[in-house]
Protein backbone atom coordinates (compact mmCIF):
# COMPACT_ATOMS: atom_id res chain seq x y z
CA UNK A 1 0.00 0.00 0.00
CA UNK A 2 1.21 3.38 -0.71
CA UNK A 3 2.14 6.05 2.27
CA UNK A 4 -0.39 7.50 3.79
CA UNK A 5 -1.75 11.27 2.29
CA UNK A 6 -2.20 12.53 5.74
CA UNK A 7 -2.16 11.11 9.37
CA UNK A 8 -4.75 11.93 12.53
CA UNK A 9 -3.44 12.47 15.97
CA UNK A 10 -5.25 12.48 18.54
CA UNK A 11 -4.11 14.52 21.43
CA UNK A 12 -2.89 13.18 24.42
CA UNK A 13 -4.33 9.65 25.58
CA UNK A 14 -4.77 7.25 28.61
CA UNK A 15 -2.80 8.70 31.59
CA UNK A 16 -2.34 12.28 30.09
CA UNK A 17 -6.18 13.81 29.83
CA UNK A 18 -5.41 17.28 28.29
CA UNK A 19 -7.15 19.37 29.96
CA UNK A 20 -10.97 19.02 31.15
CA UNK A 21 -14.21 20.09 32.66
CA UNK A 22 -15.84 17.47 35.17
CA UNK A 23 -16.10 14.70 33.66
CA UNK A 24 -15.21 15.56 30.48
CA UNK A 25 -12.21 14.91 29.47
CA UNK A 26 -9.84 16.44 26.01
CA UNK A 27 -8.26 12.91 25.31
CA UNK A 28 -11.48 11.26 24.61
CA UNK A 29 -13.39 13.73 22.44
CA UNK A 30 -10.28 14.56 19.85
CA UNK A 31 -10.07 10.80 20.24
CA UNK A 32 -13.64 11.00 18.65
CA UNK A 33 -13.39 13.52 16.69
CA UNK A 34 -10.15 11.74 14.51
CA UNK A 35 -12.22 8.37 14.31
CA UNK A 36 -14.35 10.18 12.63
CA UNK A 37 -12.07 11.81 10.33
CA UNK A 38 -10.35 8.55 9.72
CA UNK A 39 -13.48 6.48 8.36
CA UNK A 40 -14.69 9.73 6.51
CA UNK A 41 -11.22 9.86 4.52
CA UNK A 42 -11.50 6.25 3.95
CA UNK A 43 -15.27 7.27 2.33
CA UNK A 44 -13.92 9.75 0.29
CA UNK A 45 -10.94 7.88 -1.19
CA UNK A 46 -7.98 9.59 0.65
CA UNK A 47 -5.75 7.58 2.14
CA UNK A 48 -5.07 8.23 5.65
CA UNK A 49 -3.75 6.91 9.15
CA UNK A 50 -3.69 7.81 13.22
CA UNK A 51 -1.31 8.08 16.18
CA UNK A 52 -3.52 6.23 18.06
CA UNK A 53 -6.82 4.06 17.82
CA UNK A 54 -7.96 3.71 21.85
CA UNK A 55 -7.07 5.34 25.11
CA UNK A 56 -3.36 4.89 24.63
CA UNK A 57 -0.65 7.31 26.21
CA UNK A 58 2.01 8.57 23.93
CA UNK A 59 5.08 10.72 24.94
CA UNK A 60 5.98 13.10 22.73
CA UNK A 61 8.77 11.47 20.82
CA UNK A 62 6.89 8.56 20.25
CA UNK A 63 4.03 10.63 18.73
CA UNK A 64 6.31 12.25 16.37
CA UNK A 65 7.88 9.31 15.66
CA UNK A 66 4.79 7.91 14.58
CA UNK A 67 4.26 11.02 12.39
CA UNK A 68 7.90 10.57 10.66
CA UNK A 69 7.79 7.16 10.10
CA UNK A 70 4.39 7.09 8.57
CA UNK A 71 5.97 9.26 5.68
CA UNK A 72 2.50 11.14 5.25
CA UNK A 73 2.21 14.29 3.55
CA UNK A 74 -0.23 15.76 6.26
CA UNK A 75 -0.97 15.39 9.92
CA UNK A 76 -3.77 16.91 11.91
CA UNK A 77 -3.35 16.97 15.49
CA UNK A 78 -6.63 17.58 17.24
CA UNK A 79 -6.80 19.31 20.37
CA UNK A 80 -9.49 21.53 22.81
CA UNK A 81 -8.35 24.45 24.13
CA UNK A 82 -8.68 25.91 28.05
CA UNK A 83 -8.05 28.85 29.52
CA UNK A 84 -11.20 31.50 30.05
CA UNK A 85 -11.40 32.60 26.21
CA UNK A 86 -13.36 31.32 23.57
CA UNK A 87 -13.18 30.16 19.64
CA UNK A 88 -11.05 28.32 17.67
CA UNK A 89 -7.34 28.44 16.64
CA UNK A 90 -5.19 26.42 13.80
CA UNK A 91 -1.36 26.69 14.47
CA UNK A 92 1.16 25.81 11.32
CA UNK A 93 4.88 25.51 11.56
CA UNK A 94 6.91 28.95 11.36
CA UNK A 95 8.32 27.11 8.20
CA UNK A 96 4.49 26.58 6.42
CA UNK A 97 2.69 29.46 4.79
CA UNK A 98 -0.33 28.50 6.54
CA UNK A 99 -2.42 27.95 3.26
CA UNK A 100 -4.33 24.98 4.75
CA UNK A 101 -4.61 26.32 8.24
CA UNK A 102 -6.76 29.01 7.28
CA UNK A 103 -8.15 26.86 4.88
CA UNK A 104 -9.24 24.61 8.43
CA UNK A 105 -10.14 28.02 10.48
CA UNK A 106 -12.42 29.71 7.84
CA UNK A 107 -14.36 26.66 7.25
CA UNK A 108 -14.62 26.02 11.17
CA UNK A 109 -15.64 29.71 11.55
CA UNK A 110 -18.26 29.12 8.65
CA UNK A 111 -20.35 26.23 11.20
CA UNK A 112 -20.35 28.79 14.08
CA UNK A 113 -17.12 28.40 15.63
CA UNK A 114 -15.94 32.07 17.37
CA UNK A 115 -12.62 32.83 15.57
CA UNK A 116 -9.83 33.35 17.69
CA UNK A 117 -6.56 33.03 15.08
CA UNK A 118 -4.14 31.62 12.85
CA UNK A 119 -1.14 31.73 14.28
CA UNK A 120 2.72 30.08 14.24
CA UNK A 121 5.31 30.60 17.06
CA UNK A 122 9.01 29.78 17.03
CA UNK A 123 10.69 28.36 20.09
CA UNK A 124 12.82 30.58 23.02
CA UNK A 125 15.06 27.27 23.50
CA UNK A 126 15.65 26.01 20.13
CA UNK A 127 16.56 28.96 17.96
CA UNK A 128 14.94 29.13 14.57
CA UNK A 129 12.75 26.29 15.04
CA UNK A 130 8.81 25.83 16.38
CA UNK A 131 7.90 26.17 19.89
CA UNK A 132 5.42 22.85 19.06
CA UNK A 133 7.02 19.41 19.00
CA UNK A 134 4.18 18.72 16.80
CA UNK A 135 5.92 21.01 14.28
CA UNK A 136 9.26 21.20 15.51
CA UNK A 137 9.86 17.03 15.63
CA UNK A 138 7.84 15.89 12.48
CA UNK A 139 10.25 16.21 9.74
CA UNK A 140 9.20 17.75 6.60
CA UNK A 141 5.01 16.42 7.10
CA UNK A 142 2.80 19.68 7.03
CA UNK A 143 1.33 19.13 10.33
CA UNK A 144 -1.47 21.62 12.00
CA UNK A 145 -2.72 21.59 15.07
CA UNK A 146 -6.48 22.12 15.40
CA UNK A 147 -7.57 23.51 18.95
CA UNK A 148 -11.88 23.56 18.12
CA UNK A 149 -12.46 25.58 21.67
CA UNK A 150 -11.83 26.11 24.93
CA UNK A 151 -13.70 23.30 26.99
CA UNK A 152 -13.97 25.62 30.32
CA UNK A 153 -15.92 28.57 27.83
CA UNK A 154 -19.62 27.03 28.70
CA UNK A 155 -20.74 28.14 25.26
CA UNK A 156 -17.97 26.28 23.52
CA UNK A 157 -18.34 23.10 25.40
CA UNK A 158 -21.72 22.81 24.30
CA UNK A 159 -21.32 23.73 21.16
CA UNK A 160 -18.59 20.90 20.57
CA UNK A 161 -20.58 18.63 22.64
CA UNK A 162 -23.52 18.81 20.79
CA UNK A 163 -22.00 19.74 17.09
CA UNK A 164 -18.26 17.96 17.04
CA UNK A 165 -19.33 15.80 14.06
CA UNK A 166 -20.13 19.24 12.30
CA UNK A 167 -16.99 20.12 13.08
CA UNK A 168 -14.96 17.42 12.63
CA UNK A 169 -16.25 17.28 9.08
CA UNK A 170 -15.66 20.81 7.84
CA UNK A 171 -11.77 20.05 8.14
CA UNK A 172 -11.96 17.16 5.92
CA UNK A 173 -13.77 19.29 3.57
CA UNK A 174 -11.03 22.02 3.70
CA UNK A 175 -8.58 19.69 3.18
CA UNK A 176 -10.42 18.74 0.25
CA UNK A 177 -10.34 22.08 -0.74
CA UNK A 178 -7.15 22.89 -0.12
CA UNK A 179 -5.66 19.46 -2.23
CA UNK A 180 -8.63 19.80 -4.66
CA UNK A 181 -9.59 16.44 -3.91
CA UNK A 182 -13.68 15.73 -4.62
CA UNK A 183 -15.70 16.46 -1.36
CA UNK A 184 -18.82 14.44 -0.94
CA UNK A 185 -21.05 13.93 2.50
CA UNK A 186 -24.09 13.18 1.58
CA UNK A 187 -25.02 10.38 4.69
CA UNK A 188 -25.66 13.09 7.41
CA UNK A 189 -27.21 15.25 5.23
CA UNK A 190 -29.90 12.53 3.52
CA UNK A 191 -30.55 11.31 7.43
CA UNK A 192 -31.78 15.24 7.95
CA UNK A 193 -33.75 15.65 5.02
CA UNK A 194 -35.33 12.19 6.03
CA UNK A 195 -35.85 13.21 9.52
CA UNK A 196 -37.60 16.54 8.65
CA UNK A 197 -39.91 14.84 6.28
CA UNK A 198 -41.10 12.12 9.63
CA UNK A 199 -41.64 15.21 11.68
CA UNK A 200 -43.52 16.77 8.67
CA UNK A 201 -41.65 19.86 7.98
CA UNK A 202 -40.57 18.41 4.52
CA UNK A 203 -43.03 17.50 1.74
CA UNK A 204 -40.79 16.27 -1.04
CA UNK A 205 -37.53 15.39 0.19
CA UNK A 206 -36.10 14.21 -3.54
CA UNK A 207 -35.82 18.11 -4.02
CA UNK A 208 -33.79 18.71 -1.14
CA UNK A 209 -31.43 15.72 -1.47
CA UNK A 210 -31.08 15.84 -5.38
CA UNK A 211 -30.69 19.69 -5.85
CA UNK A 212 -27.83 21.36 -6.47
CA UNK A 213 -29.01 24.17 -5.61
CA UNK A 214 -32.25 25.68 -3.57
CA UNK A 215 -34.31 28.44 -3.96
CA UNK A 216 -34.51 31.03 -1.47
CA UNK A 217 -38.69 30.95 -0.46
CA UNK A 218 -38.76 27.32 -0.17
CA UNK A 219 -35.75 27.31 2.13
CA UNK A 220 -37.59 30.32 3.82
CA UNK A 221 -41.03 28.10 4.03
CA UNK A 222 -39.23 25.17 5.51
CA UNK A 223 -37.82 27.94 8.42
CA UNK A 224 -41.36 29.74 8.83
CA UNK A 225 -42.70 25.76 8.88
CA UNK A 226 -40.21 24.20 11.48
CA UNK A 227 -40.73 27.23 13.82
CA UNK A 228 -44.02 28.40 13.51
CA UNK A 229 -43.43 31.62 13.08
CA UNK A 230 -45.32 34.63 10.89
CA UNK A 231 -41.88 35.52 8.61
CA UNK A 232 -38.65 34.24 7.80
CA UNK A 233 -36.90 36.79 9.97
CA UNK A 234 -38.74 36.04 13.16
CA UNK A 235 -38.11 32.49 12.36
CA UNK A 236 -34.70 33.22 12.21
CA UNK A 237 -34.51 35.20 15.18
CA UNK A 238 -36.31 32.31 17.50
CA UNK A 239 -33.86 30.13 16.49
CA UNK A 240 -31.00 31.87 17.33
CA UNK A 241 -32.78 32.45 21.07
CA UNK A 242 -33.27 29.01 21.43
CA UNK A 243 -29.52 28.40 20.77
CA UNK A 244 -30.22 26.27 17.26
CA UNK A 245 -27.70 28.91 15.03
CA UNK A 246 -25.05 30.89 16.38
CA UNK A 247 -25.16 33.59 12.86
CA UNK A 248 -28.42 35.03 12.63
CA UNK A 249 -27.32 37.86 10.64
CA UNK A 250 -25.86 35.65 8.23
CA UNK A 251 -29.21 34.84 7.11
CA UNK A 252 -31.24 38.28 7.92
CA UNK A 253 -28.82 39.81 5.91
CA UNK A 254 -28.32 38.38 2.53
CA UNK A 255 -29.95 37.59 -0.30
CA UNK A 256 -28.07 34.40 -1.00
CA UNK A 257 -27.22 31.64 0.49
CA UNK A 258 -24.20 28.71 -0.36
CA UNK A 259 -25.95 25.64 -0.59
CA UNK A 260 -22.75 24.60 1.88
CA UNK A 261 -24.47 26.51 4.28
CA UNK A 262 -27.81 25.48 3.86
CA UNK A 263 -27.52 22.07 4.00
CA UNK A 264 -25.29 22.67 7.51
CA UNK A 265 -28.34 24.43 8.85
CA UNK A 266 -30.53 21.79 7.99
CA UNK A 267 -28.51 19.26 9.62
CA UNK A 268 -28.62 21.53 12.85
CA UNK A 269 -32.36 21.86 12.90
CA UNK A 270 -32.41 17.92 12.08
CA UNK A 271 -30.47 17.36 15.54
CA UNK A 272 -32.06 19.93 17.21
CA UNK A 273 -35.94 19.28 16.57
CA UNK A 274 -36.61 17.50 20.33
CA UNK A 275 -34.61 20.29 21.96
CA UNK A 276 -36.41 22.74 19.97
CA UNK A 277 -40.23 21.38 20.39
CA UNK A 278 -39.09 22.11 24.15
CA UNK A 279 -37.56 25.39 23.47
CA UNK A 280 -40.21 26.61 21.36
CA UNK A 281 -42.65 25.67 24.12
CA UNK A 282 -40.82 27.89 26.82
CA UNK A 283 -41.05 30.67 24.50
CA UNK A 284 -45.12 30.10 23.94
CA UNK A 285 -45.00 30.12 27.82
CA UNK A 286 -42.96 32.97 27.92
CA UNK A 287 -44.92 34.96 25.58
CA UNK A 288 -48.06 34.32 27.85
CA UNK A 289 -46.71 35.81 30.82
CA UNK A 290 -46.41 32.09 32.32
CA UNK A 291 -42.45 32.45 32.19
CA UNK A 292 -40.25 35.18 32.90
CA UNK A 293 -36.91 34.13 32.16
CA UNK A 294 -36.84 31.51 28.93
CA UNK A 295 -32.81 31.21 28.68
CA UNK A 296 -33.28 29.99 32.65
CA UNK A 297 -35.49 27.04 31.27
CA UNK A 298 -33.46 26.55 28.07
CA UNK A 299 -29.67 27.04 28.96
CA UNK A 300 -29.91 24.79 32.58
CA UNK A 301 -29.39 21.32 32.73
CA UNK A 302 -31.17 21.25 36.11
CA UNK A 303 -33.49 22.93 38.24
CA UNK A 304 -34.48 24.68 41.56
CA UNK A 305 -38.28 22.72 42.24
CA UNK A 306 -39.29 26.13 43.46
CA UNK A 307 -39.32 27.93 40.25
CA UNK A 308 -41.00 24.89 38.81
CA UNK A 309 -43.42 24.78 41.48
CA UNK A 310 -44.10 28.76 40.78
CA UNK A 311 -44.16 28.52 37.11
CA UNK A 312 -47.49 25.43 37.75
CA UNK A 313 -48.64 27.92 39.69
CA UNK A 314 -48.86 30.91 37.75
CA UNK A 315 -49.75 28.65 34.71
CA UNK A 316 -53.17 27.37 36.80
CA UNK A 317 -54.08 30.29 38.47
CA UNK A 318 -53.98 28.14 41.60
CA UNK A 319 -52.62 29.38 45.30
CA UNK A 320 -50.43 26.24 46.02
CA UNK A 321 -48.43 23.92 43.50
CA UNK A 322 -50.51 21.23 45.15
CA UNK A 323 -53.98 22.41 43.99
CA UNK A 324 -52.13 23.26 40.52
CA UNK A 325 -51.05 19.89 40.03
CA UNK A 326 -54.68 18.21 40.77
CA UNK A 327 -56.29 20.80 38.49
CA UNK A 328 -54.13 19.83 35.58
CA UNK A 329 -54.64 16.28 36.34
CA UNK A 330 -58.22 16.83 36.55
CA UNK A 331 -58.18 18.57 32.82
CA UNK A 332 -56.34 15.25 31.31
CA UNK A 333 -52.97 17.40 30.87
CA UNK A 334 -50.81 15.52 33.12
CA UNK A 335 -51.90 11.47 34.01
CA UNK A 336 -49.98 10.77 36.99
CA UNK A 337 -50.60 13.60 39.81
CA UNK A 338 -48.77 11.58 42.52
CA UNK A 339 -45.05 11.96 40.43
CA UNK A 340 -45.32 15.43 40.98
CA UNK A 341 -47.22 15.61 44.36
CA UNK A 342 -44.74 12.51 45.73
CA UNK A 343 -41.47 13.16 44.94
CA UNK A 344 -38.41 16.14 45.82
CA UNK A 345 -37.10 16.32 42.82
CA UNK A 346 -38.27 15.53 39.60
CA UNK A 347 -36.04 14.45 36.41
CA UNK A 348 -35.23 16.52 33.80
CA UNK A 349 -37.13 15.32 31.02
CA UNK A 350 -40.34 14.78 32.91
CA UNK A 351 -40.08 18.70 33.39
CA UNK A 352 -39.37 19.18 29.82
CA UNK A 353 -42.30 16.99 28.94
CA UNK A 354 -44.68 18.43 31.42
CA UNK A 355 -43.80 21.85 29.82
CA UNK A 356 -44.55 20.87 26.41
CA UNK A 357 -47.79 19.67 26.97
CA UNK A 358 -48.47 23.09 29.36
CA UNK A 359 -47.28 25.06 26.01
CA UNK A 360 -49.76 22.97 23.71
CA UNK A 361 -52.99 23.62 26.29
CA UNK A 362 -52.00 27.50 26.86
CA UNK A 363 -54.60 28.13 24.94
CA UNK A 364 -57.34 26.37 26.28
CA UNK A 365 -55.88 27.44 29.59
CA UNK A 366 -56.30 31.23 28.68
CA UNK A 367 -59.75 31.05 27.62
CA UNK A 368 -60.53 28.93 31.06
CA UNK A 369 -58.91 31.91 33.25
């Protein structure tokens, strides 16, 4: 078999974590993230390798070792960032003109990604040479080191939590770019289309899947349809509150669209359509009165039962969360009473459940009061 075009490493592994948050933990999501990239350049007909399959540790020299003795062209090494800023970075070697870096960093920047920099740095100890063993101990392979976010920034660890595949795949498509090597994807893509068609949000999905291009008011429709909304600009504008897109301007300001960019914000809406039947339903709430603060509902993973027990209250006009819960019980919007009259604390998706259905009765609710 022929060398390698370009080789995957993983940052850090097995007794050297990288750096963290809880329980979350660098080593295993770039470990992800370059699996990922791996089978994907398989798919696309590039021919690639990794420093490391598992939860392995490597020291330095035996990382770049790897990286020399593979012979490849390329090397990504994948890393997340800490340190109380946000974004993404792309470092090349003080020796590389940094073509494919910012080839990497635009196309990260283009799914949402805050852009820090491209940047090199040469080494105080080893005089004309990188500060980065990565780029300093890797022979004549154009190696870049990817750093997606910074994992202690709670807007980037969600983000990459939630979109790393996203991620992960606009840097094989820049380095398609970049080696003008065809760039094809169409799996994730077909699996959205498919899912907003069961949801009913899609009529025809051959038109999506088999254009190459789309026009602009039946991309618009599909927006006005998945949200609910009166216009394509308050459509846009929900979704962006309810943390679906990161760029609303992006779309309230032009005229065009790349399809690129399209189909990326139909995947999102794809992934996001549970988390957004929820979110949508806080807003209803909120724009009843029921709910004063939406991002409290939205952005938490957990809650206080107080404000839950307020928010039943205020929704059922009741004096005590007690005779709130019975009354909805009694008008066939929640079946079992004695969860929420039994127990301290309640789990997270029986609250967002409960607040869906609260969202789809507001109405008759209203007209009750």
């Amino acid at each position: 078999m022929s060398n390698p075009l370009i080789i995957i490493d993983p940052g850090h592994g097995d007794v050297d974590p990288g750096c963290s948050y809880q329980d979350i933990y660098e080593k295993n999501i770039v470990l992800d993230i370059s699996l990922y990239q791996l089978k994907r350049f398989e798919e696309i007909g590039i021919n690639a390798t990794i420093t490391r399959y598992s939860d392995i540790y490597l020291n330095p020299n035996e990382r770049a070792k790897i990286v020399m003795e593979s012979n490849a062209v390329y090397c990504i090494s994948n890393h997340i960032n800490t340190g109380g800023r946000k974004g993404c970075e792309v470092i090349h070697s003080i020796h590389n003109d940094g073509k494919l870096a910012y080839e990497i960093f635009n196309k990260l920047v283009e799914s949402g990604l805050y852009p820090r920099r491209v940047y090199s740095k040469k080494s105080t100890q080893y005089s004309g040479q990188d500060y980065y063993f990565m780029h300093r101990n890797t022979g004549s392979c154009i190696t870049n080191i990817v750093e997606y976010c910074f994992i202690d920034s709670q807007n980037d660890r969600e983000k990459l939590l939630k979109d790393w595949k996203i991620y992960a795949e606009q840097v094989i498509k820049a380095f398609c770019e970049y080696i003008n090597h065809p760039y094809k994807n169409n799996t994730e893509y077909i699996d959205a289309i498919n899912k907003l068609c069961e949801y009913g949000f899609i009529n025809i999905p051959s038109y999506w899947i088999e254009s190459n291009s789309y026009e602009i008011p039946y991309f618009e429709e599909l927006v006005i349809k998945y949200t609910g909304k009166d216009n394509f600009d308050e459509a846009i504008i929900h979704l962006a509150q309810c943390n679906i897109i990161d760029s609303p301007n992006y779309w309230l300001n032009n005229n065009t669209y790349s399809i690129e960019n399209i189909q990326l914000f139909i995947i999102k809406i794809s992934d996001n359509i549970e988390h957004f039947e929820f979110a949508d339903s806080v807003y209803t709430l909120y724009d009843y009165g029921v709910i004063n603060s939406p991002y409290y509902w939205i952005d938490n993973s957990s809650y206080e039962i107080k404000y839950f027990e307020e928010l039943i209250i205020k929704y059922t006009n009741k004096s005590t969360f007690e005779d709130g819960i019975i009354y909805l019980a009694g008008c066939n919007v929640i079946n079992t009473p004695e969860y929420w009259l039994d127990n301290d604390i309640y789990s997270i998706e029986n609250v967002h459940l409960l607040i869906i259905k609260l969202a789809n009765h507001i109405e008759h609710f209203e007209k009750a009061y």
